[in-house]
Protein backbone atom coordinates (compact mmCIF):
# COMPACT_ATOMS: atom_id res chain seq x y z
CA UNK A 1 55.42 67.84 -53.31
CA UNK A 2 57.66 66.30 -56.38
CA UNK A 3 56.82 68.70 -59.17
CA UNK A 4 59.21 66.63 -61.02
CA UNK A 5 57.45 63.52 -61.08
CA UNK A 6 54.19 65.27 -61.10
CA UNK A 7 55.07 67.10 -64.19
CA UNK A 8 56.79 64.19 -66.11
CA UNK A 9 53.41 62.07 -65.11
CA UNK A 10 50.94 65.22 -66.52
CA UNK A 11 53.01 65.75 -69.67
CA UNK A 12 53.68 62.10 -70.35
CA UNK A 13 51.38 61.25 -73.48
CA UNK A 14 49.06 58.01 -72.62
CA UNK A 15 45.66 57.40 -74.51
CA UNK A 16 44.23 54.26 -73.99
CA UNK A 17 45.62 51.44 -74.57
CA UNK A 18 48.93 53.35 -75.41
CA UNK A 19 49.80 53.76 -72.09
CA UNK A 20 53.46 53.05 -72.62
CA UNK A 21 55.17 56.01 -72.07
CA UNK A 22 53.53 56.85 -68.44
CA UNK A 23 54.07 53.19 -68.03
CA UNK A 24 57.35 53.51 -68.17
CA UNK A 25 57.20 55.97 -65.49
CA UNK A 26 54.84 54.57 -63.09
CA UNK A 27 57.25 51.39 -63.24
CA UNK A 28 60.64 53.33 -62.56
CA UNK A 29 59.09 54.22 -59.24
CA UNK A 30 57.07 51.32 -58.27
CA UNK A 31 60.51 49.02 -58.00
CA UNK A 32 61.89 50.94 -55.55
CA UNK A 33 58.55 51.19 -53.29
CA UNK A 34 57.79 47.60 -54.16
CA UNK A 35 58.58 43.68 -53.47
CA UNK A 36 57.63 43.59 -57.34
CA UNK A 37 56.26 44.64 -60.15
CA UNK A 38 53.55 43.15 -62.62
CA UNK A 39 52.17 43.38 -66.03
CA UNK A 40 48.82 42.28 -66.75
CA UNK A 41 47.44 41.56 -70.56
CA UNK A 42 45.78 44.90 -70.60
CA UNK A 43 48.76 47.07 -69.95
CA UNK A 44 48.44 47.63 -65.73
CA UNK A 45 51.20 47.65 -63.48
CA UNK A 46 50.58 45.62 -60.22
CA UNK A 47 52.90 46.57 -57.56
CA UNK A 48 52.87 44.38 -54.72
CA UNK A 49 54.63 45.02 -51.32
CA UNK A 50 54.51 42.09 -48.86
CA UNK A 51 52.06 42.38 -45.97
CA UNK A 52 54.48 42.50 -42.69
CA UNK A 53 53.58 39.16 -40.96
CA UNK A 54 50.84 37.09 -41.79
CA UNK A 55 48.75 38.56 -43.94
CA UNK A 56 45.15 39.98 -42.73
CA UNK A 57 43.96 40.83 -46.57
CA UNK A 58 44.70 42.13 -49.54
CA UNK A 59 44.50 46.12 -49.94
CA UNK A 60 44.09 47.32 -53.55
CA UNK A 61 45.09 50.76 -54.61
CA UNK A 62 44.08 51.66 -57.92
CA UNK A 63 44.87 54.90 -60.16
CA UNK A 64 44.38 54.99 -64.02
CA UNK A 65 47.24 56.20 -66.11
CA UNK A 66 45.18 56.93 -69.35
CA UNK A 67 43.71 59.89 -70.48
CA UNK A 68 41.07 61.22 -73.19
CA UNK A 69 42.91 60.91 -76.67
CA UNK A 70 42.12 60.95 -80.49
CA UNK A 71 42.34 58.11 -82.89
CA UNK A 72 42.90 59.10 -86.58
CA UNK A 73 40.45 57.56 -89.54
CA UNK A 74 41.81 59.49 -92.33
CA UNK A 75 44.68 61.62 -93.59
CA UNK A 76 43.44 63.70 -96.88
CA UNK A 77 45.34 64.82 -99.44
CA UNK A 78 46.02 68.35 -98.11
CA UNK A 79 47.69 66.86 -95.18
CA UNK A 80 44.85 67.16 -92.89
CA UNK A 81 43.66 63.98 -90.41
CA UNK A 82 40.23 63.53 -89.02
CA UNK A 83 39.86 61.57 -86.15
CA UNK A 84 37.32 60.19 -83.77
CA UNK A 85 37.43 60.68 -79.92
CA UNK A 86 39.24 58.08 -76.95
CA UNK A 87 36.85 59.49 -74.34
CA UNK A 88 34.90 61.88 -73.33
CA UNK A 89 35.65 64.92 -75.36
CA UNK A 90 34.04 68.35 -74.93
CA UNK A 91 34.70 68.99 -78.46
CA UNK A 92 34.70 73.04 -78.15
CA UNK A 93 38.40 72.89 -76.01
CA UNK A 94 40.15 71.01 -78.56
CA UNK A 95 40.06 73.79 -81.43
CA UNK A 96 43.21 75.76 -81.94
CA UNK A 97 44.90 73.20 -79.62
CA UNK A 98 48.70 71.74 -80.55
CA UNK A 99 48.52 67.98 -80.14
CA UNK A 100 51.12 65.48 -80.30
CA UNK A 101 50.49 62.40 -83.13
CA UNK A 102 52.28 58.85 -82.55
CA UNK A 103 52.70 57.86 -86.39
CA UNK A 104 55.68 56.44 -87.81
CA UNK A 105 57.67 59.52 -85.44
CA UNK A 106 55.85 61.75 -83.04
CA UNK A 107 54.59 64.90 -85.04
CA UNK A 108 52.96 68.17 -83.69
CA UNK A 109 49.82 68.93 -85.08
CA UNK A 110 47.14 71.78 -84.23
CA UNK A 111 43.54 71.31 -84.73
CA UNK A 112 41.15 73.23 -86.47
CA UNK A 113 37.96 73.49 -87.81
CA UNK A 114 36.03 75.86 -90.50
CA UNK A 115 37.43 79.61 -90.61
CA UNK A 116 35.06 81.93 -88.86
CA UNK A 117 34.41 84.01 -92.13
CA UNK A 118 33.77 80.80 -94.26
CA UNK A 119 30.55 79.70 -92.24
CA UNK A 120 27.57 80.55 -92.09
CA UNK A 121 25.35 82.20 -89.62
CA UNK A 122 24.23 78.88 -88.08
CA UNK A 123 27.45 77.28 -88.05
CA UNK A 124 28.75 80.53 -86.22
CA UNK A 125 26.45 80.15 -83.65
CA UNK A 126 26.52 76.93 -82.97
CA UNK A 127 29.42 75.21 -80.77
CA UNK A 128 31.67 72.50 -82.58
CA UNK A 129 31.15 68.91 -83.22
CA UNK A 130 34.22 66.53 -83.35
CA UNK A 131 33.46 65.49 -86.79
CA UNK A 132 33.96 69.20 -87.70
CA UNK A 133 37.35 69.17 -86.73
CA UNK A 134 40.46 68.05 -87.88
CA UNK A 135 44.77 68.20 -86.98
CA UNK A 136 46.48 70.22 -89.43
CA UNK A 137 49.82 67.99 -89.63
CA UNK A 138 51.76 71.11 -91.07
CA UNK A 139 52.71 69.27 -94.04
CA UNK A 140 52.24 67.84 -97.76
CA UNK A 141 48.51 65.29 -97.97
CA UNK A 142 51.54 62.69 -99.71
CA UNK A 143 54.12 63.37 -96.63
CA UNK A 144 51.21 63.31 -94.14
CA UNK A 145 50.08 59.65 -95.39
CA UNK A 146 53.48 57.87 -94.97
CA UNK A 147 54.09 59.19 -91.45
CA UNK A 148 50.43 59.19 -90.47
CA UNK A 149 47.77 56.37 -90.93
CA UNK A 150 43.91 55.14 -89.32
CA UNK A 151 44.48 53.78 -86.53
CA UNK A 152 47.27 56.13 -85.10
CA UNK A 153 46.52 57.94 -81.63
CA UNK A 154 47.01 61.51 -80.90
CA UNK A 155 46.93 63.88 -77.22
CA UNK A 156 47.40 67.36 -76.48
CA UNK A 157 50.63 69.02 -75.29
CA UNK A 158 50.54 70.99 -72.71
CA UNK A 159 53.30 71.46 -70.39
CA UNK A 160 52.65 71.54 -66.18
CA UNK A 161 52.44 75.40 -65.00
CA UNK A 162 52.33 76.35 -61.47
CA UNK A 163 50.16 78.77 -60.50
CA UNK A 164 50.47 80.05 -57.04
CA UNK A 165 50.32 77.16 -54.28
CA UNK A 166 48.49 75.10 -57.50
CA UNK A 167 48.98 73.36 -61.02
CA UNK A 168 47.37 73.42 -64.00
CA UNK A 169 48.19 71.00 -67.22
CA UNK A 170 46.69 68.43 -68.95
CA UNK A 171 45.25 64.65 -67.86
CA UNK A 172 45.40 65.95 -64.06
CA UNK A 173 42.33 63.75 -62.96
CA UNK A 174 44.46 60.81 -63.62
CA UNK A 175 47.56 61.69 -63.15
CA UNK A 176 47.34 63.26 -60.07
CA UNK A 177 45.79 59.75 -58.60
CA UNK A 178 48.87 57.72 -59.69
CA UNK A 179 51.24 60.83 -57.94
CA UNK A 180 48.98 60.14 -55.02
CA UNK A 181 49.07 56.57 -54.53
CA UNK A 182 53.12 56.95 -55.35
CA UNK A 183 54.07 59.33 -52.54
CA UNK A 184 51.40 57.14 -50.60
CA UNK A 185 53.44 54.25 -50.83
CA UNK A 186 56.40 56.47 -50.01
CA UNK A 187 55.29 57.33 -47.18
CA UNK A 188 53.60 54.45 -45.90
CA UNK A 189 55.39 51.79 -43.13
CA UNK A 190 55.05 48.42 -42.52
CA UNK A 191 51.44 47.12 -43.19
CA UNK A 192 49.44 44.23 -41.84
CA UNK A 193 48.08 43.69 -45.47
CA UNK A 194 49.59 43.18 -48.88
CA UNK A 195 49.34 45.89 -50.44
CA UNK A 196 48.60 46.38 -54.50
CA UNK A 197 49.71 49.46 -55.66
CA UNK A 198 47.62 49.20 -59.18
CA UNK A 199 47.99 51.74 -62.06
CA UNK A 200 45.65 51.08 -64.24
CA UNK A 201 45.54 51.25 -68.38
CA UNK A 202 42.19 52.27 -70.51
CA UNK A 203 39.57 53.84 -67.69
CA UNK A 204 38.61 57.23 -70.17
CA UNK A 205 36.96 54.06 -72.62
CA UNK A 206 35.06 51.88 -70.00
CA UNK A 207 37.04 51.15 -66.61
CA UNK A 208 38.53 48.02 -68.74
CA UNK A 209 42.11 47.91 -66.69
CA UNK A 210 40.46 48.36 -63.26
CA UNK A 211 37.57 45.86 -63.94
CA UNK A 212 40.64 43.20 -65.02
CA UNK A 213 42.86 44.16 -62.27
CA UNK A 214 40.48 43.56 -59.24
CA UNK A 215 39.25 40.13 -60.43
CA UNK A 216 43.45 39.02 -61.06
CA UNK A 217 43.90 40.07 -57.47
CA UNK A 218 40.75 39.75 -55.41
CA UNK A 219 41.15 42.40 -53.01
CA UNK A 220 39.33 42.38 -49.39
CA UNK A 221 39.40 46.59 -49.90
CA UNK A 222 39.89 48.30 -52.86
CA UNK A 223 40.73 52.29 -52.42
């Protein structure tokens, strides 16, 4: 296994439709595996390698290169932003979390919510909502608002650990399906079909890269 590219493919930060950064990545490998190497409107790579011959069909394989994020709506004036989900969040995980904040520079932020000792006895026993939470920017409310504005997309850091013959990080589900259909490729000879080696932007918000992607190419098997 390539823990390298796994890891820089897990840590990579890429909320939907801000899929640059794994981008990036994906593409650095795709031209060597590849005849070439696509954009689409939505943000997808298409890498196509030539079928050897004739062609018998087209073979699409697709991975998504997103994962769940946070979009801010407000910065306050103590410096805190709240922020409304890119996903499906269990909201519970996020608290006490570092996450990293594309404003105007990349900023490290930790989320919170209500101090134990300030709720009350149904808030304690009750699990957190999103809109109970918020990222602590670790910094002045007028600070905060220059770097930080609605609209701006956070995700959480968390760095690749290996953990016996496993991994554990973030954005794994994902991730782990573009490493796949990578060292696929890799490994893979000569094929009687073109291939599409498709990674795929905005899946955590409705499947939006994949749906445009397969109607662009019109593949006879999609994996």
């Amino acid at each position: 296994m390539d823990i390298t590219l796994l890891r820089a493919l897990a840590e990579a930060s890429g909320p939907p439709g801000h899929e640059d950064r794994v981008r990036a990545i994906v593409r650095g490998q795709l031209e060597s595996l590849t005849d070439r190497v696509d954009t689409d409107p939505m943000g997808c790579l298409d890498g196509v390698r030539a079928a050897a011959g004739d062609p018998a069909g087209k073979l699409m394989l697709a991975a998504h290169m997103d994962e769940i994020g946070l979009m801010i709506t407000h910065v306050d004036e103590r410096g805190f932003a709240k922020f409304i989900p890119l996903g499906g969040w269990d909201a519970k995980t996020l608290v006490d979390q570092r996450v990293l904040v594309q404003g105007r520079e990349d900023l490290v932020g930790i989320v919170g919510t209500t101090a134990i000792h300030l709720m009350d006895e149904a808030a304690r026993g009750r699990a957190p909502k999103i809109e109970d939470l918020a990222i602590d920017l670790c910094m002045d409310g007028e600070r905060a608002r220059e770097l930080v504005r609605p609209g701006d997309v956070a995700t959480r850091i968390r760095d690749l650990a290996e953990v016996g013959d496993l991994v554990t990080g973030k954005s794994l589900d994902n991730r782990v399906g573009v490493y796949v259909m990578l060292e696929g490729l890799r490994m893979a000879g000569p094929a009687q079909v073109e291939v599409h080696a498709t990674a795929t932007a905005q899946e955590e918000v409705g499947l939006r890269g994949a749906r445009i992607a397969a109607h662009r190419i019109a593949p006879d098997i999609a994996v």
